[in-house]
Protein backbone atom coordinates (compact mmCIF):
# COMPACT_ATOMS: atom_id res chain seq x y z
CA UNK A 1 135.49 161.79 98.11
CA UNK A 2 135.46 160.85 94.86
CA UNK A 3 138.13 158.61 94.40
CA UNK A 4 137.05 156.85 97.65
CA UNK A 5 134.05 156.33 95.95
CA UNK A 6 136.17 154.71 93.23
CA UNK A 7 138.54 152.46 95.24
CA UNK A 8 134.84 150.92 97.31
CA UNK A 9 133.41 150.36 93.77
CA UNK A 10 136.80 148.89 92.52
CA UNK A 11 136.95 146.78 96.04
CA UNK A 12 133.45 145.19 95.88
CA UNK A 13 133.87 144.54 92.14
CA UNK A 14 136.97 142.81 93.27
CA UNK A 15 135.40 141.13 96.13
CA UNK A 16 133.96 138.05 94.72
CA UNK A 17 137.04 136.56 93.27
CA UNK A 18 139.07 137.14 96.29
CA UNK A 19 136.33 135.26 98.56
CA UNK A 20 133.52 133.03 98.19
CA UNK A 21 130.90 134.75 99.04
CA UNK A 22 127.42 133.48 100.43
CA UNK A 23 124.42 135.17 101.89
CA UNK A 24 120.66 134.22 103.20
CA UNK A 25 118.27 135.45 105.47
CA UNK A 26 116.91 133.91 108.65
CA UNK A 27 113.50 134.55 110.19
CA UNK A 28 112.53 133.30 113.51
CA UNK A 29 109.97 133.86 116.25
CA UNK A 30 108.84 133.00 119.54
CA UNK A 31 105.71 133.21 121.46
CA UNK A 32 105.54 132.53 125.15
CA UNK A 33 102.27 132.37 127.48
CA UNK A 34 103.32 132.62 131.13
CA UNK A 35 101.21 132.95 134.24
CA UNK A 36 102.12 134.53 137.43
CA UNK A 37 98.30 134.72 139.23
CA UNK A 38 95.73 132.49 139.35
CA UNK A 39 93.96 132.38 135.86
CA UNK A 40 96.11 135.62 134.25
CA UNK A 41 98.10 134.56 131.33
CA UNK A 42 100.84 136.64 130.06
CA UNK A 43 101.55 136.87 126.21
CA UNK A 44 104.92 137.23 125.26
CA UNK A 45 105.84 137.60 121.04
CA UNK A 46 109.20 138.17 119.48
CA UNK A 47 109.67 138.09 115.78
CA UNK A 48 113.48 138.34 114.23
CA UNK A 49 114.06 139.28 110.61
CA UNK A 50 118.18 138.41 110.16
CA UNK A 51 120.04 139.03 106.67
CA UNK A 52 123.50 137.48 106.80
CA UNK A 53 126.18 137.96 104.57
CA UNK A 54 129.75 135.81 104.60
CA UNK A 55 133.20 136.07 102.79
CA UNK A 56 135.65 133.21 102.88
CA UNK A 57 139.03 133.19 101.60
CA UNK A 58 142.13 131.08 102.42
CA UNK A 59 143.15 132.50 105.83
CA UNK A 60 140.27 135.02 106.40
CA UNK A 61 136.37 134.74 106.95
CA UNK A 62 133.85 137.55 107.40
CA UNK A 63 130.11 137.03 109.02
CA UNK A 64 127.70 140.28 108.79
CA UNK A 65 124.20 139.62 110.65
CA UNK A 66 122.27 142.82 111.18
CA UNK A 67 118.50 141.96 112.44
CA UNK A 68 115.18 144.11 112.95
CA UNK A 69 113.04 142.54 115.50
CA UNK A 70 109.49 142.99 116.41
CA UNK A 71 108.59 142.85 120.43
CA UNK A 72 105.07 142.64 122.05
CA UNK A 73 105.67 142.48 126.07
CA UNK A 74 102.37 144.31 126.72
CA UNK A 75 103.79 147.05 124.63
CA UNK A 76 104.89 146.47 121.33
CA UNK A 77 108.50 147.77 120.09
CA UNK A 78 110.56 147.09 117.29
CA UNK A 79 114.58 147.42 117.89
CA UNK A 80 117.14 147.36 115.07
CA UNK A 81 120.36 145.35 115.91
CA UNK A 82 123.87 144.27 114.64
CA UNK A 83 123.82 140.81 115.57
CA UNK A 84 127.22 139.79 114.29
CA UNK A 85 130.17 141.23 112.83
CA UNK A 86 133.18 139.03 113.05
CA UNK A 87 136.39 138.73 111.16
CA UNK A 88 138.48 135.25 111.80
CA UNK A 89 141.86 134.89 110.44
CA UNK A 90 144.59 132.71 110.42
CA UNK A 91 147.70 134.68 111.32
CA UNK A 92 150.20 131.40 111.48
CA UNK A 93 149.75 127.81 111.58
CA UNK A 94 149.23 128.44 115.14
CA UNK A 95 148.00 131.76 115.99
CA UNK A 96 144.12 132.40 115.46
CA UNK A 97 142.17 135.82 115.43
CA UNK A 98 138.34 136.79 116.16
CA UNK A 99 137.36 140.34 116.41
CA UNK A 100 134.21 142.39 116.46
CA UNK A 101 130.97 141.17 117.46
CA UNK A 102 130.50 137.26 117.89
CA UNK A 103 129.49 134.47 120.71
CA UNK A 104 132.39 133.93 123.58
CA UNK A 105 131.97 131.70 126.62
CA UNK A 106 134.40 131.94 129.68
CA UNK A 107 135.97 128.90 130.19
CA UNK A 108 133.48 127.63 133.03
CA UNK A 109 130.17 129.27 131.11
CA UNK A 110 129.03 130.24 134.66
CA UNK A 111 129.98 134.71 134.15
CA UNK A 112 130.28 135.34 130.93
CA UNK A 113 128.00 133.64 128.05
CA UNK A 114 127.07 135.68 124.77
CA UNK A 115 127.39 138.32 122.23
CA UNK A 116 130.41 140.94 122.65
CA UNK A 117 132.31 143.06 121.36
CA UNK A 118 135.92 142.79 121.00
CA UNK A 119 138.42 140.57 120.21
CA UNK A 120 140.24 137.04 120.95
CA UNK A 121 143.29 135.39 120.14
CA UNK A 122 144.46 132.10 120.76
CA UNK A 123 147.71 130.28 120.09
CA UNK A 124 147.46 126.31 119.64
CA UNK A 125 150.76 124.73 121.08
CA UNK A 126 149.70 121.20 120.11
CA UNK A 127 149.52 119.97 123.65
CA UNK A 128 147.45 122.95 125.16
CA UNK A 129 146.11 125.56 123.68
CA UNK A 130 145.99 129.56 125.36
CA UNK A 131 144.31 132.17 124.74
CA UNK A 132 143.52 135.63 125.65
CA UNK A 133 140.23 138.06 125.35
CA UNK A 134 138.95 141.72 125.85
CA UNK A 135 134.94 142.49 125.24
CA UNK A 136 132.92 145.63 125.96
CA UNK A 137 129.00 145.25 126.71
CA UNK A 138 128.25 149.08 126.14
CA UNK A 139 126.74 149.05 122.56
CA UNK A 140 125.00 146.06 122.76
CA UNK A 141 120.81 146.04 123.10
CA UNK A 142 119.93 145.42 126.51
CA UNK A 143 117.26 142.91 126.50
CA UNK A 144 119.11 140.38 124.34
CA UNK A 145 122.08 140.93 125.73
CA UNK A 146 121.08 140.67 129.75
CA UNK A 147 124.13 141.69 131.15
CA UNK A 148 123.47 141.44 134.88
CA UNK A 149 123.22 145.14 136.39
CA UNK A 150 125.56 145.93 139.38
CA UNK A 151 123.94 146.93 143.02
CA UNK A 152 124.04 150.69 141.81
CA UNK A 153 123.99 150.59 138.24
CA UNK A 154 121.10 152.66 137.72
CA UNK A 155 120.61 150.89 134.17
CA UNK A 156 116.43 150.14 134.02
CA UNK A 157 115.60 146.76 132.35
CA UNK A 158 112.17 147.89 132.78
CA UNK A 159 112.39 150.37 130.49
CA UNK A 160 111.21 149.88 126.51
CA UNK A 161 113.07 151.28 124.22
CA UNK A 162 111.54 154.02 123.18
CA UNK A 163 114.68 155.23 120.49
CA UNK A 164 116.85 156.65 122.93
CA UNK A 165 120.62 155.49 123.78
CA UNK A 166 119.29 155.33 127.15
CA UNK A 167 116.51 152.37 127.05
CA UNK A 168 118.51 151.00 124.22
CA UNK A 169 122.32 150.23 125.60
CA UNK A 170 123.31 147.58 127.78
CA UNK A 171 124.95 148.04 130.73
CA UNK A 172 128.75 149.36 129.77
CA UNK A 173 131.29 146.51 131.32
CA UNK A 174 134.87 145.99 130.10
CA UNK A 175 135.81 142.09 130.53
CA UNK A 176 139.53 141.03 130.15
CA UNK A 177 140.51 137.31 129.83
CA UNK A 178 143.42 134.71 129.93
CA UNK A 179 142.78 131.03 129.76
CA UNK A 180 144.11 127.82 128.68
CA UNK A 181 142.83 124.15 127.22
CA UNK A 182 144.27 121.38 128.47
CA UNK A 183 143.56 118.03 126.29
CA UNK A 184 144.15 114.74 127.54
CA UNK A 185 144.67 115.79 131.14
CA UNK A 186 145.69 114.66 133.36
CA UNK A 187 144.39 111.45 131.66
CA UNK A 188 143.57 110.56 127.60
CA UNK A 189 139.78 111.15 128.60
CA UNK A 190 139.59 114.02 129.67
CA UNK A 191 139.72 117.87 129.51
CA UNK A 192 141.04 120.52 131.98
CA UNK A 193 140.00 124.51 131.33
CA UNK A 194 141.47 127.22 133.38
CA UNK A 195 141.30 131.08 133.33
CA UNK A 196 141.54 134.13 135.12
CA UNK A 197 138.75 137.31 134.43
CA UNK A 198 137.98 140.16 135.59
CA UNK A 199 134.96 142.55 135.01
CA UNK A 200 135.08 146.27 135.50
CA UNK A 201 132.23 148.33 136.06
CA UNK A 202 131.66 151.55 133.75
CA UNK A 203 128.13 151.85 134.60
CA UNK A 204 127.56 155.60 135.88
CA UNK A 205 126.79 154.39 139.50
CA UNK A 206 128.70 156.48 142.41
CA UNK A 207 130.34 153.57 143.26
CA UNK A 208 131.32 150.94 140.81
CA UNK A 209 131.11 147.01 141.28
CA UNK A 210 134.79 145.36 139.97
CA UNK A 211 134.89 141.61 140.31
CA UNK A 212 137.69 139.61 139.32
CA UNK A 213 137.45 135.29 138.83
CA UNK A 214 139.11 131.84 138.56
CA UNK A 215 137.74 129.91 136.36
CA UNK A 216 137.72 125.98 136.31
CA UNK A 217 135.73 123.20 133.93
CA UNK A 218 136.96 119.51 134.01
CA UNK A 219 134.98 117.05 131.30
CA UNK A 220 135.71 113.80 130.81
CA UNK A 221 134.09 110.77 128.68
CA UNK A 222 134.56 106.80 129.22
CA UNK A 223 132.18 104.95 126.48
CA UNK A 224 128.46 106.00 127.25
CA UNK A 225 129.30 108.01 130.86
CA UNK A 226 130.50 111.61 130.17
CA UNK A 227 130.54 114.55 133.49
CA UNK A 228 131.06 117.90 133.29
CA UNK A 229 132.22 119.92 136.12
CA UNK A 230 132.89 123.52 136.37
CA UNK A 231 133.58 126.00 139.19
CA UNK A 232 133.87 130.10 139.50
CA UNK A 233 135.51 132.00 142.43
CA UNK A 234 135.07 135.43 142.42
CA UNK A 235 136.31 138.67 144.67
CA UNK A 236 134.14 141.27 145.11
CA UNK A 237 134.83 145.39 146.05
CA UNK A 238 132.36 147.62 147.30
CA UNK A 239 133.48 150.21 149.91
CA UNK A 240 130.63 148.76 152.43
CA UNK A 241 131.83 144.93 152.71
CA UNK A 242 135.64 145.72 151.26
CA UNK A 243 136.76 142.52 149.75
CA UNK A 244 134.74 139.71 149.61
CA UNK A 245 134.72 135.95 148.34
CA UNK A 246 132.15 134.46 146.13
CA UNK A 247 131.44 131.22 144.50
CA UNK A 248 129.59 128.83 142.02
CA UNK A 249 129.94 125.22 141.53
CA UNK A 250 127.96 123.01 139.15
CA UNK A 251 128.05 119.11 138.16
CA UNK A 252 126.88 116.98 135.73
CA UNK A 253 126.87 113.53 135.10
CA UNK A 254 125.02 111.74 132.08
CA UNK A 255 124.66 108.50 130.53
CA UNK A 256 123.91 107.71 126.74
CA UNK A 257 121.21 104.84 125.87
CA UNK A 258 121.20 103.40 122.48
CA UNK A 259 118.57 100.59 120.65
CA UNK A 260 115.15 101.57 119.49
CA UNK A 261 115.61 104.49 120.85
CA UNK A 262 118.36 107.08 121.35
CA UNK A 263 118.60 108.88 124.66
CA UNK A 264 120.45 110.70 127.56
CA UNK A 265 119.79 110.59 131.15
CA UNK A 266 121.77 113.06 133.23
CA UNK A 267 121.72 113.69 137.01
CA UNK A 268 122.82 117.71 138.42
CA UNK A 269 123.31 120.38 140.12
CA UNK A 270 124.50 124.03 140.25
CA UNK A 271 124.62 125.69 143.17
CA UNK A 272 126.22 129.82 144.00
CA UNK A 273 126.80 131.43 147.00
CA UNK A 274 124.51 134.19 148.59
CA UNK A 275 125.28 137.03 151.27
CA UNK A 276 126.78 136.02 154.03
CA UNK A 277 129.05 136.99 157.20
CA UNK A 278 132.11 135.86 155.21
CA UNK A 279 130.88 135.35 151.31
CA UNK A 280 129.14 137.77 148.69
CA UNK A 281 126.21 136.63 146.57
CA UNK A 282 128.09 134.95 143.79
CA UNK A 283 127.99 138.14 140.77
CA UNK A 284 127.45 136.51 137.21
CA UNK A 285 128.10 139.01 134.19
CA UNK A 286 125.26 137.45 131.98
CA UNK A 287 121.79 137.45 133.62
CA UNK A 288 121.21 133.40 132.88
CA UNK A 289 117.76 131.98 133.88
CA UNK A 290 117.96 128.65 136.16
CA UNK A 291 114.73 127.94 134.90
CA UNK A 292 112.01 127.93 132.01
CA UNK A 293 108.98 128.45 134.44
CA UNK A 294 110.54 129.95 137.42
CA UNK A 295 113.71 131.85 136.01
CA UNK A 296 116.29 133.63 139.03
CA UNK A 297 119.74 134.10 138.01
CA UNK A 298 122.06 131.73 139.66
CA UNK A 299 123.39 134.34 142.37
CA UNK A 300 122.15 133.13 145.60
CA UNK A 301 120.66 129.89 144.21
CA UNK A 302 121.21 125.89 144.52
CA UNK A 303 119.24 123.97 141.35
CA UNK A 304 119.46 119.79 141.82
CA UNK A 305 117.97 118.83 138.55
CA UNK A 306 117.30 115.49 136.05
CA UNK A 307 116.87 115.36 132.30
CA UNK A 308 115.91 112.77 129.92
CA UNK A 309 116.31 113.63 125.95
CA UNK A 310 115.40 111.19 123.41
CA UNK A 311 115.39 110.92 119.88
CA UNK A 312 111.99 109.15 118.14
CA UNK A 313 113.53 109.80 114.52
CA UNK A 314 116.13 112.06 112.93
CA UNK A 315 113.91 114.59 112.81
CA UNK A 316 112.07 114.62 116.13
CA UNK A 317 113.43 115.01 119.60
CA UNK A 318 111.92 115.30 123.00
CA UNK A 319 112.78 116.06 126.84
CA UNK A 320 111.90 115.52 130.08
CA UNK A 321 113.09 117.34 133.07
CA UNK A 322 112.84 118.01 136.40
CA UNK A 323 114.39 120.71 138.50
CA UNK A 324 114.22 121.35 142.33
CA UNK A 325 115.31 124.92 143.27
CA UNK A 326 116.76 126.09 146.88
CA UNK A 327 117.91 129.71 147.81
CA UNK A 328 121.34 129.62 149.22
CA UNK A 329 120.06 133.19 151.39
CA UNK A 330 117.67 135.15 152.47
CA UNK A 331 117.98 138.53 150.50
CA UNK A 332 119.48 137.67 147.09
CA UNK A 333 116.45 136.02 145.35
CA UNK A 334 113.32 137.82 145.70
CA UNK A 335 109.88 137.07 144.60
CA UNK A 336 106.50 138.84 145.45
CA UNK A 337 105.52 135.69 147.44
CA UNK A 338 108.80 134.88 149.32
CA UNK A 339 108.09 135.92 153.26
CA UNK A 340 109.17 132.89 155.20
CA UNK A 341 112.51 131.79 156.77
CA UNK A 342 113.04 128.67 154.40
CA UNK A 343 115.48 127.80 151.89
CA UNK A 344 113.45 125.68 149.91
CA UNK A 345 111.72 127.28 146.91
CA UNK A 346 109.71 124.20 144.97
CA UNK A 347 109.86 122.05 142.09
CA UNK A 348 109.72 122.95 138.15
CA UNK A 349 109.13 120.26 135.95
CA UNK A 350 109.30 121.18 131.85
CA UNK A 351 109.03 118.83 129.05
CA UNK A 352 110.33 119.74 125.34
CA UNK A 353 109.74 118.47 121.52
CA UNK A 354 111.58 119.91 118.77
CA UNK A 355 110.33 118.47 114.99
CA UNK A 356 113.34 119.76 112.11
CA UNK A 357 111.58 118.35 108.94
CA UNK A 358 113.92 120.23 107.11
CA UNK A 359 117.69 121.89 107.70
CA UNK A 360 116.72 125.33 107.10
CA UNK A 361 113.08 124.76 109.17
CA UNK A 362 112.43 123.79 112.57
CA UNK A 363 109.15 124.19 114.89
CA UNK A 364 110.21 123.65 119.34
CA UNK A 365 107.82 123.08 121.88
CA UNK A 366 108.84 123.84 125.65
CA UNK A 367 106.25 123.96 128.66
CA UNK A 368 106.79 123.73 132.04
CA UNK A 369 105.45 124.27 135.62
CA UNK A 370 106.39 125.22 138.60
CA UNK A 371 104.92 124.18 141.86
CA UNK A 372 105.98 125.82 145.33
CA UNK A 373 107.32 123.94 148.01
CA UNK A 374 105.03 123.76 150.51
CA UNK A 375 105.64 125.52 153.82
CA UNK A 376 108.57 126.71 152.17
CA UNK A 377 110.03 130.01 151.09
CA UNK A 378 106.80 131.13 149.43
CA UNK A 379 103.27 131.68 150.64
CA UNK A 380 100.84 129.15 150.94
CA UNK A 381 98.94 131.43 148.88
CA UNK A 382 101.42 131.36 146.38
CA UNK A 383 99.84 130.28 143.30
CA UNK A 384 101.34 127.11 140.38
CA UNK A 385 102.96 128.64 137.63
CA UNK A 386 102.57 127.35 134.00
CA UNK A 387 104.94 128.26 131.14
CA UNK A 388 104.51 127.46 126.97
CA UNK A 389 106.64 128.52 124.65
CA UNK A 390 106.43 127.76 120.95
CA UNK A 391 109.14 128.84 118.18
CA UNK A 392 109.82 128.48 114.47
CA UNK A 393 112.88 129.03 112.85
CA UNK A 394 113.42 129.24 109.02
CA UNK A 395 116.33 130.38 107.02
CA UNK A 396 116.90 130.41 103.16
């Protein structure tokens, strides 16, 4: 024990002049108001204390971010977490390594979008670039990481955590991953993605919920026009429906305005299928809201939506949007007002401002509404919904 004592002490001594080291600490937090009845306001608060610690040396980085935040949904809790623990090295001039915990997107950032851990490697060929990827969801906190719980996982989001494993974990999913970047095709403007996925279920429900997915994202930019495109099929298994297809699509085309002001207009939609004779509701690994008002996951949902960003100075921003939401079936999305045989849900329109007076300090504003579609999905009775959110992030 002693001399491992010894060789640490020697190691950290060490440790400086091998890497440059640097280190800070980052504080943010976030208070929402959001009303679901007529005249009942809901307060949200989340505070985040973050120390970060990083190494650099000539073909190997480190990143340590552990965090302790403070949570007051009704109840208040405060939940340690590791944040991020990644290692990146160079193995070759063309071989690159991430592992531990750190942010990964699939290639069409429609099923998997977050935190993991695990690792990734890619090799860069010049002309195209592949990769492979293995994550595990299991030890991450549940509420920040939102993986999207099976049909029987009996995992309770409801549930504070109260210092057990239990309302602490997320729900345990293994994700494997090949893909490949494509620059320049199959023209000098644009970009072709591809990959293959699959998601297996380690959840403790009797019968577990594999999915397996293509993966497809086409961008392309010509002066001040730029679209993104990307599309997800999935296959489903359950021993009730046997093999089934599912799908999401989404498009997005914008347009860049420059003069007195800077902005962005962009024109969209994503839509993802729902149950049906011959397709399964479309199964998403990360729980991602559609919304800031009104916030389903995309399973079983079309969104045709219109944003406007601008830029007043280098230090101020604000948006504009406005979103029109659709259910693509009857049973996936479910609210405490939906009754009627419609597909059309209503209209959510949000507005932003973000003020950075200084790189390590920032202050966002985001507020929305959301007002049903009449004689639609929901009641008549069903109330407007109002959202506000305010943050501040500072780091040192």
């Amino acid at each position: 024990m002693k001399r491992i004592t010894i060789i640490a002490f020697i190691f950290f001594i060490c440790l400086p002049g091998l890497f440059a080291m640097d280190f800070g600490i980052i504080f943010d937090s976030e208070t929402s108001d959001y009303n679901e009845e007529h005249n009942y306001w809901e307060i949200e608060y989340r505070s985040t204390f973050s120390p970060w610690i990083s190494f650099t040396g000539e073909k190997t980085d480190f990143f340590l971010s552990l965090g302790l935040s403070s949570y007051l949904y009704g109840l208040q809790q405060t939940v340690p977490e590791l944040h991020r623990m990644e290692l990146s090295a160079k193995l070759s001039d063309s071989i690159f390594l991430k592992a531990g915990r750190f942010t990964w997107q699939d290639v069409s950032g429609m099923v998997a979008k977050g935190s993991y851990d695990g690792a990734d490697i890619q090799f860069d060929l010049q002309n195209v670039c592949l990769g492979a990827s293995v994550f595990y969801t299991g030890f991450l906190f549940k509420d920040t990481a939102n993986i999207n719980i099976s049909p029987d996982d009996p995992k309770d989001y409801s549930l504070f955590f109260d210092g057990n494993a239990d309302t602490y974990f997320a729900p345990r999913r293994l994700l494997a991953s090949v893909y490949g970047d494509f620059p320049g095709f199959p023209n000098k403007r644009g970009n072709l993605s591809a990959g293959l996925m699959a998601q297996f279920d380690f959840s403790d429900a009797e019968e577990k919920y594999h999915t397996q997915y293509l993966l497809l994202r086409y961008t392309m930019a010509y002066k001040t026009f730029d679209i993104f495109t990307s599309g997800a099929a999935g296959l489903e298994h359950t021993q009730e429906n046997g093999i089934k297809p599912s799908f999401a699509f989404s498009f997005e085309g914008g347009a860049l305005f420059s003069g007195g002001l800077t902005g962005r207009l962009s024109l969209g939609f994503r839509w993802a299928s729902g149950n049906g004779d011959f397709t399964a509701a479309f199964f998403s690994v990360v729980n991602e809201a559609q919304g800031i008002v009104l916030k389903p996951n995309l399973s079983g949902i079309m969104a045709i939506y219109a944003n406007y960003d601008v830029r007043f100075l280098r230090s101020l921003s604000a948006g504009l949007g406005v979103r029109y939401f659709l259910r693509t079936d009857f049973t996936t999305f479910t609210d405490i007002y939906t009754e009627n045989d419609s597909y059309a849900l209503g209209t959510e329109i949000t507005g932003s401002v973000l003020f950075v007076p200084f790189s390590d300090f920032s202050i966002s504003l985001s507020f929305g509404i959301f007002v049903p579609q009449p004689g639609g999905a929901m009641q008549d009775s069903a109330p407007i919904r109002r959202a506000v959110t305010v943050g501040t992030i500072f780091s040192f």
